[in-house]
Structure formats: C-alpha cells, structure tokens
C-alpha atoms as a PDB file:
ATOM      1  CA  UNK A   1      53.328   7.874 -17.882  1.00  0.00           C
ATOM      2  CA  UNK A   2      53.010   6.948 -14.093  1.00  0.00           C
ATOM      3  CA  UNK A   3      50.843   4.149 -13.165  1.00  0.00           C
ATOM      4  CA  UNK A   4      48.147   5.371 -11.516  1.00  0.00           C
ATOM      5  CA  UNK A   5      48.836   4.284  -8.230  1.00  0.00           C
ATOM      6  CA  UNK A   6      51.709   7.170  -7.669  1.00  0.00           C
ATOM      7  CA  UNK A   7      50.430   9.469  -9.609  1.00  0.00           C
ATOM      8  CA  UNK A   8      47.975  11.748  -7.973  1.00  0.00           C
ATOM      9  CA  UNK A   9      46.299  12.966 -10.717  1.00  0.00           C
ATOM     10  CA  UNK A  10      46.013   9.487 -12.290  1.00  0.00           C
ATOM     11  CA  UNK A  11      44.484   8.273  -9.010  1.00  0.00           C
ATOM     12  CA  UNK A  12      41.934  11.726  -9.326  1.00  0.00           C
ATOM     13  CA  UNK A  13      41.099  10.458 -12.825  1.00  0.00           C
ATOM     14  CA  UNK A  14      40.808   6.843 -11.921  1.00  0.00           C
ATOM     15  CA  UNK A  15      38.356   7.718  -8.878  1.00  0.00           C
ATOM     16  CA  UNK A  16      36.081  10.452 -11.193  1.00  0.00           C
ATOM     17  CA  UNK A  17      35.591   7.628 -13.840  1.00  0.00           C
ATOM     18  CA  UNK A  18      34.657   5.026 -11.040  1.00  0.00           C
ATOM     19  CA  UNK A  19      32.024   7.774  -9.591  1.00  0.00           C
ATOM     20  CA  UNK A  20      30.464   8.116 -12.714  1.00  0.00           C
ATOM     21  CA  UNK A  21      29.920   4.666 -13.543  1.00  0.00           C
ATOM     22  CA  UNK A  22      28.809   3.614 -10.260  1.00  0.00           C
ATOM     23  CA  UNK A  23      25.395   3.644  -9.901  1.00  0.00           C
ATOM     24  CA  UNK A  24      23.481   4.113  -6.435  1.00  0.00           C
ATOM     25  CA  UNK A  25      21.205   1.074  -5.161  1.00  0.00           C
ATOM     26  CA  UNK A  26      18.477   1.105  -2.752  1.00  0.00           C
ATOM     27  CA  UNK A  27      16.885  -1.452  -0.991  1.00  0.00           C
ATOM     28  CA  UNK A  28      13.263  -0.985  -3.334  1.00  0.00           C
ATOM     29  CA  UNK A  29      14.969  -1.629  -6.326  1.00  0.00           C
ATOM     30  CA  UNK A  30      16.209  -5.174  -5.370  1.00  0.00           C
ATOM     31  CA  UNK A  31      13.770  -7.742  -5.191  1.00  0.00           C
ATOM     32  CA  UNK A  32      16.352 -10.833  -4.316  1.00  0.00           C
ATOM     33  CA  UNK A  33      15.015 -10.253  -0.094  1.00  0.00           C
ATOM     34  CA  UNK A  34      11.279  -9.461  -0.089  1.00  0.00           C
ATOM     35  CA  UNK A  35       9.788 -13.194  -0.734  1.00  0.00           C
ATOM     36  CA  UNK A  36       7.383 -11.745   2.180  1.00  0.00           C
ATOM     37  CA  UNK A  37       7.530  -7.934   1.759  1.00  0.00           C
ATOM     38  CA  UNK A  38       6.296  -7.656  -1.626  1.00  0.00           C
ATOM     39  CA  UNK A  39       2.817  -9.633  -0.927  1.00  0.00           C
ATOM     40  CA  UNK A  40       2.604  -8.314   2.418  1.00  0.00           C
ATOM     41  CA  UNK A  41       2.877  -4.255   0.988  1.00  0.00           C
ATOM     42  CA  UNK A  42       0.639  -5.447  -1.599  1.00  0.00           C
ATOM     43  CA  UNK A  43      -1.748  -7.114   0.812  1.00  0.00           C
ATOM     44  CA  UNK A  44      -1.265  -3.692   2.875  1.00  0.00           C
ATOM     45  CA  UNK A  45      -1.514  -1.617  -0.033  1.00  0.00           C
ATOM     46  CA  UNK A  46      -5.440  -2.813  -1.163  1.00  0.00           C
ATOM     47  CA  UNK A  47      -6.602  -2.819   2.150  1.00  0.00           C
ATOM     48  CA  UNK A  48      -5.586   0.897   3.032  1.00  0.00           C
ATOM     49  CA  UNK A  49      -6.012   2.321  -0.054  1.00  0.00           C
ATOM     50  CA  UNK A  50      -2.195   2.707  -0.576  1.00  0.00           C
ATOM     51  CA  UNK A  51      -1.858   4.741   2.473  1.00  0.00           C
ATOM     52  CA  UNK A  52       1.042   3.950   4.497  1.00  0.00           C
ATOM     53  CA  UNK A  53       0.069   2.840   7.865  1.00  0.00           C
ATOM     54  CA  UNK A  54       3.699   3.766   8.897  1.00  0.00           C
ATOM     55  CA  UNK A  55       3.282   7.338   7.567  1.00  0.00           C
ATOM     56  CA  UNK A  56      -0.742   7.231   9.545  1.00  0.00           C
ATOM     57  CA  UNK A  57       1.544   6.439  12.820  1.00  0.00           C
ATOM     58  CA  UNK A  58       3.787   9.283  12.447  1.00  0.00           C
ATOM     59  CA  UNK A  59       1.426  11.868  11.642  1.00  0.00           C
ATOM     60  CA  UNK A  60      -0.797  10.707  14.733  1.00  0.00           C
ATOM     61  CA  UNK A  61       2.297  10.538  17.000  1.00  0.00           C
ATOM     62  CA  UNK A  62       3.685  14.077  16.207  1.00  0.00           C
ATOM     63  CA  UNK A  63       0.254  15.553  17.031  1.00  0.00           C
ATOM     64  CA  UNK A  64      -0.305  13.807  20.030  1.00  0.00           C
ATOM     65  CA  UNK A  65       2.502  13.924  21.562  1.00  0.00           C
ATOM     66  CA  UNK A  66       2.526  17.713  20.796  1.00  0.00           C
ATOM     67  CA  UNK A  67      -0.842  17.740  21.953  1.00  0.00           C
ATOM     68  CA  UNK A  68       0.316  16.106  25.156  1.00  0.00           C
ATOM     69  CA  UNK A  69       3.180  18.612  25.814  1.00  0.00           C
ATOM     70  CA  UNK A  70       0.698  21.636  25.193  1.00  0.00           C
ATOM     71  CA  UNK A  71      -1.428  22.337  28.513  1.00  0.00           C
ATOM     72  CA  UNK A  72      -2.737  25.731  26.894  1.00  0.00           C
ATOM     73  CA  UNK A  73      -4.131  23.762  23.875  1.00  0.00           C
ATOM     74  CA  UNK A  74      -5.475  21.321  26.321  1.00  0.00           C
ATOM     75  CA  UNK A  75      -7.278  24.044  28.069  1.00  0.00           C
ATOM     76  CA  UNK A  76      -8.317  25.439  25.372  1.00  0.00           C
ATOM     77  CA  UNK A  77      -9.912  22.189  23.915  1.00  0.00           C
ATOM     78  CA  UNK A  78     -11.752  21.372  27.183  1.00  0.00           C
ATOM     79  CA  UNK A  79     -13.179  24.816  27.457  1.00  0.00           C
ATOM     80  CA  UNK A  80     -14.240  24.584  23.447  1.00  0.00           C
ATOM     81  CA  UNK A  81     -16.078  21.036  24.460  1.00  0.00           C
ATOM     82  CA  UNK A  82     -17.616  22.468  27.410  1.00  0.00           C
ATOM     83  CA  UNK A  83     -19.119  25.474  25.470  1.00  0.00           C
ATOM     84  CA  UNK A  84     -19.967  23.042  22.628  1.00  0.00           C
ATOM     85  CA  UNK A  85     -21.886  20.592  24.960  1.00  0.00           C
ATOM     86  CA  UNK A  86     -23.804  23.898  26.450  1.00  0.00           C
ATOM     87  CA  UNK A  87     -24.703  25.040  23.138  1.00  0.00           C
ATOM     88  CA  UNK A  88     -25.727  21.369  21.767  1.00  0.00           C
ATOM     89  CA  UNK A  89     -28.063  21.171  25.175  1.00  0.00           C
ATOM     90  CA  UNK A  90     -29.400  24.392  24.701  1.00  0.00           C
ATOM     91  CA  UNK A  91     -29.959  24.011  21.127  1.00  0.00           C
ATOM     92  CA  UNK A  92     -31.720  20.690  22.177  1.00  0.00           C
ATOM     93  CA  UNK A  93     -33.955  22.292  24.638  1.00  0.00           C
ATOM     94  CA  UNK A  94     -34.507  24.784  21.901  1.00  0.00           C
ATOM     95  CA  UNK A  95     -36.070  22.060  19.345  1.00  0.00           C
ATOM     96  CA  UNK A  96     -37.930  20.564  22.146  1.00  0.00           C
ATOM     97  CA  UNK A  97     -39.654  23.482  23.057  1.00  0.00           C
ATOM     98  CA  UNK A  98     -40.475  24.780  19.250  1.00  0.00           C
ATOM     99  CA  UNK A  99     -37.963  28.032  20.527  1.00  0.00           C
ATOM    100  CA  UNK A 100     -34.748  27.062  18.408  1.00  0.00           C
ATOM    101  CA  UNK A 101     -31.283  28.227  19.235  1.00  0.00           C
ATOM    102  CA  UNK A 102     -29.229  29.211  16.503  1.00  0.00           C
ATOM    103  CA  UNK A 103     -27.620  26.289  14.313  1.00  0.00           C
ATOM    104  CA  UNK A 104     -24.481  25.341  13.757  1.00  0.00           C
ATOM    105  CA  UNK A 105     -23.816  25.931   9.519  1.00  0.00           C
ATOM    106  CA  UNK A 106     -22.083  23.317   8.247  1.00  0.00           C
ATOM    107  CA  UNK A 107     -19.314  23.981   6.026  1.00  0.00           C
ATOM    108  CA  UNK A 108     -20.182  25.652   2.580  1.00  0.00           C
ATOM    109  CA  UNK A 109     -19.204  22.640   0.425  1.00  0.00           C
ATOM    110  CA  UNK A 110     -21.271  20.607   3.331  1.00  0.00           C
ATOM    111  CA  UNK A 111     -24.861  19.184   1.553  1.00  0.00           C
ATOM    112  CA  UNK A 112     -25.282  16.500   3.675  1.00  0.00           C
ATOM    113  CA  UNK A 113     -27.907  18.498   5.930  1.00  0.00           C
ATOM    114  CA  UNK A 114     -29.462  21.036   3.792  1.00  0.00           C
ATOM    115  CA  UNK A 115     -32.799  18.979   2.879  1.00  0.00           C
ATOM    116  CA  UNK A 116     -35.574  20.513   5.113  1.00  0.00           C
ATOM    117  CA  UNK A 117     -36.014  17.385   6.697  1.00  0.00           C
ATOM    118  CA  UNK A 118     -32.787  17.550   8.888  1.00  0.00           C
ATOM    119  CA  UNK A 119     -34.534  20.642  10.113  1.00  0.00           C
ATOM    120  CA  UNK A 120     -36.930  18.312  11.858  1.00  0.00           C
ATOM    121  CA  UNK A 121     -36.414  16.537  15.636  1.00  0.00           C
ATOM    122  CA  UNK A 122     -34.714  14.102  16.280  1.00  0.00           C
ATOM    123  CA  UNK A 123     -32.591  14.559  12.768  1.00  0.00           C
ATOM    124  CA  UNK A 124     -31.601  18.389  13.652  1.00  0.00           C
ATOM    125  CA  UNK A 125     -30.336  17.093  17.096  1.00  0.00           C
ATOM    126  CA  UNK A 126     -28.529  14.733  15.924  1.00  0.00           C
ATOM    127  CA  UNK A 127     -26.922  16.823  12.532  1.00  0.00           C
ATOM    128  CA  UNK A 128     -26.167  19.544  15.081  1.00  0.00           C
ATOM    129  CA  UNK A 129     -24.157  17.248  17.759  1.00  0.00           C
ATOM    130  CA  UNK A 130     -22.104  15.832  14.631  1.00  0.00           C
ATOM    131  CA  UNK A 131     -21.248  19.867  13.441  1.00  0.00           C
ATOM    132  CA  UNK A 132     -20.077  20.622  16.922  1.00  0.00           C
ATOM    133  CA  UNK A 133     -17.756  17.586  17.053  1.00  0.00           C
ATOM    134  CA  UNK A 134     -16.555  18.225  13.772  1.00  0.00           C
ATOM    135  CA  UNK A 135     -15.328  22.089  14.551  1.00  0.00           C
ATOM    136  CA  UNK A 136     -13.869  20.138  17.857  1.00  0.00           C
ATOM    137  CA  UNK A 137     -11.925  18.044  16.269  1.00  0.00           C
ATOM    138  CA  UNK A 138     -10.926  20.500  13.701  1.00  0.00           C
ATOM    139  CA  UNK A 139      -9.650  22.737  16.198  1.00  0.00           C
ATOM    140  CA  UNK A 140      -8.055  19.675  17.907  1.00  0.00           C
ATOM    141  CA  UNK A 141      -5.868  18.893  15.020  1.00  0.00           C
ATOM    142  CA  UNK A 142      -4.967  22.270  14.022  1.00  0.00           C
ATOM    143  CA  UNK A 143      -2.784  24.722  15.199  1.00  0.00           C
ATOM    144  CA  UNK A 144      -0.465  22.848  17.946  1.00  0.00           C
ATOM    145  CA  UNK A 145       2.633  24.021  18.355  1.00  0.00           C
ATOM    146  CA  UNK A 146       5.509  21.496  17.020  1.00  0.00           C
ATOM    147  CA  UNK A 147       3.184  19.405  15.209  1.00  0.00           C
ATOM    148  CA  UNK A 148       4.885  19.764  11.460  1.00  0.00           C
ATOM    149  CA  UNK A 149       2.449  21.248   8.889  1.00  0.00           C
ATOM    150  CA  UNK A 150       2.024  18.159   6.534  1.00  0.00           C
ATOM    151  CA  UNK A 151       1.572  15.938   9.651  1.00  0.00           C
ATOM    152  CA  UNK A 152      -1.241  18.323  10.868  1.00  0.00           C
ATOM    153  CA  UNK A 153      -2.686  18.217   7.737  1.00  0.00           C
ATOM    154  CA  UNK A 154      -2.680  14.307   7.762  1.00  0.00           C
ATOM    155  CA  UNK A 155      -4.174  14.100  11.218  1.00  0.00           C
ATOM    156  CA  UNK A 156      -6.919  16.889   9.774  1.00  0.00           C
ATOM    157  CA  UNK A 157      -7.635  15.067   6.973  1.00  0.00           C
ATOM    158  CA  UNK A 158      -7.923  11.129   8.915  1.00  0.00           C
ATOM    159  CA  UNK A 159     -10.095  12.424  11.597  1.00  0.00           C
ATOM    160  CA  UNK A 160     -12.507  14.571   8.964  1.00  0.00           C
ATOM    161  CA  UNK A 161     -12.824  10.926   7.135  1.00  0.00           C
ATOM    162  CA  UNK A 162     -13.232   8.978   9.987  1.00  0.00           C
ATOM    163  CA  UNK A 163     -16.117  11.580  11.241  1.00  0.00           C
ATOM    164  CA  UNK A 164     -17.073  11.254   7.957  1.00  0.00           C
ATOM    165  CA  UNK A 165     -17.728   7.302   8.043  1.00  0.00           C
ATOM    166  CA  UNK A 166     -19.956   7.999  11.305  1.00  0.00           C
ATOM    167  CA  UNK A 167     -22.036  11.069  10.430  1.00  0.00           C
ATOM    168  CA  UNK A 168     -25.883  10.545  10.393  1.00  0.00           C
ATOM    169  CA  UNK A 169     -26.302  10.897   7.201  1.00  0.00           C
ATOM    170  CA  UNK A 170     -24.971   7.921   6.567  1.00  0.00           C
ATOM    171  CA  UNK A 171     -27.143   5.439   8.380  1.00  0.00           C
ATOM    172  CA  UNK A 172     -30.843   4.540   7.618  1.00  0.00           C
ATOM    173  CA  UNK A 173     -32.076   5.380  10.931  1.00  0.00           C
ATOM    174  CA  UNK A 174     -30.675   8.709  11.226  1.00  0.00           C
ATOM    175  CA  UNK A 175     -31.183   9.968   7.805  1.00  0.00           C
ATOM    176  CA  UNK A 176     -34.205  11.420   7.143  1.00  0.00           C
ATOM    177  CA  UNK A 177     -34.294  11.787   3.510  1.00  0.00           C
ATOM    178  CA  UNK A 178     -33.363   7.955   3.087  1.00  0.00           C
ATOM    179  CA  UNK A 179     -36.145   7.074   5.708  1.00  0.00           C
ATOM    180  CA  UNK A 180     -38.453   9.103   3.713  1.00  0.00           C
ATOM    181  CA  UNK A 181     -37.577   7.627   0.623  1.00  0.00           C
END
C-alpha cells in the first residue's frame, strides 16, 4: 500500500475521516473570553426581558430608514395625522357640545375602554386621542416598502407596547373606573 501522502485516494480517505471527526466551534460555546460578556448579557438579559437590544436596533433601523427613503408613505402618514387630528377635534367639539361624532372602536380584543364611564368627558377625549394614535402608528409601521416582514412585525409589536405603557387606562387620573373605585 502507498502511504497516503501519494496516493490520491489515501489522501481522499485521510481528509473524509478528518471531516467527520472534526467538530465545528463557535464563539457561544467557549466560555475561556467572556469574563465580562457573560454578566453583562445576563445583566442585559433581566433588564429587557431577554430581548436583544441589538436585534430592537435592527428592526427600528430597517423601518426607518425605509421609512426615510419612502416620500409616498411619508405623504401618506402626514395626510392620515392631519385627518386624525380633524376628526379627534371634531369629535372633541362633539362631546363638548352633547352632539357626539362617531368614535373610534377600539380593536375587538381591546377592553380597556368599554366600561360606560370612558363614555364620559374628559375620559372619552382622552380614550379617543389614544385610538387615533394607535391606528397612526399602526399604519406607520406597516406596509413600507423594503422594510423585511419580521422586522415590521418587531417595530409593530415595540411601538403597540410602548403605546401600551402610556394609554390612559393606565394612570389614576385618567382612568375612570380606577377613580371611581
């Protein structure tokens, strides 16, 4: 037999039995450098909630940027908020006068307003202003063009929570129900 060296086939056999036995390493499965990254993604980890902040910073740079580049959208938010504002100041004039203006519904899985004290001034101002930013913002994260479908959904989903943290329902003074209670 050849040694393997000149032997082509030996040198075939040699490298398919080094492949197999080789095993691929990444950098998360060695611990030996990340004295500071383990803690620190740790650290990171409770106080996000395990989301990646890198991963946040992506999803909100596709869709701006995209948003950016996209005059049309940009158009089409502004004329969105302009109607919006009308129909919030009209809808206030409306409760002022006792001569409503059709409400905005709130979503179907949306409770947060349906007690018949939101229905009441200053609460159904206020739960009405907070509808109409929410479709804004909905339609603000949606549909631009290049924005990749699980970053839109990302962006969707962080500004829904984060209009979430601020709706009136939330806060003594501009819940109604809790003030009652």
């Amino acid at each position: 037999m050849t040694p393997p060296d000149t032997n082509p086939a030996g040198v075939r056999e040699r490298d398919a039995s080094a492949w197999q036995g080789t095993r691929h390493h990444y950098p998360e499965e060695s611990v030996a450098h990340a004295a500071l990254d383990l803690p620190l993604h740790a650290w990171l980890g409770r106080f996000t909630g395990n989301v990646s902040p890198a991963a946040l910073a992506l999803a909100w740079f596709d869709w701006s940027l995209h948003l950016m580049l996209s005059p049309d959208k940009q158009a089409e938010l502004a004329t969105h908020a302009a109607s919006a504002s009308l129909r919030w100041w009209q809808y206030c004039a409306g409760a002022a006068f006792a001569s409503q203006a059709a409400p905005v519904e709130p979503l179907a899985q949306d409770k947060r307003f349906v007690d018949p004290a939101w229905q009441t001034w200053p609460f159904n101002v206020l739960s009405q202003g907070f509808l109409l930013q929410q479709q804004w913002w909905h339609r603000a994260t949606r549909s631009v063009r290049g924005v990749s479908p699980h970053h839109a959904d990302v962006t969707t989903f962080i500004a829904r929570q984060l209009l979430d943290a601020v709706s009136p329902s939330n806060f003594v003074a501009t819940n109604p129900v809790v003030l009652e209670t």
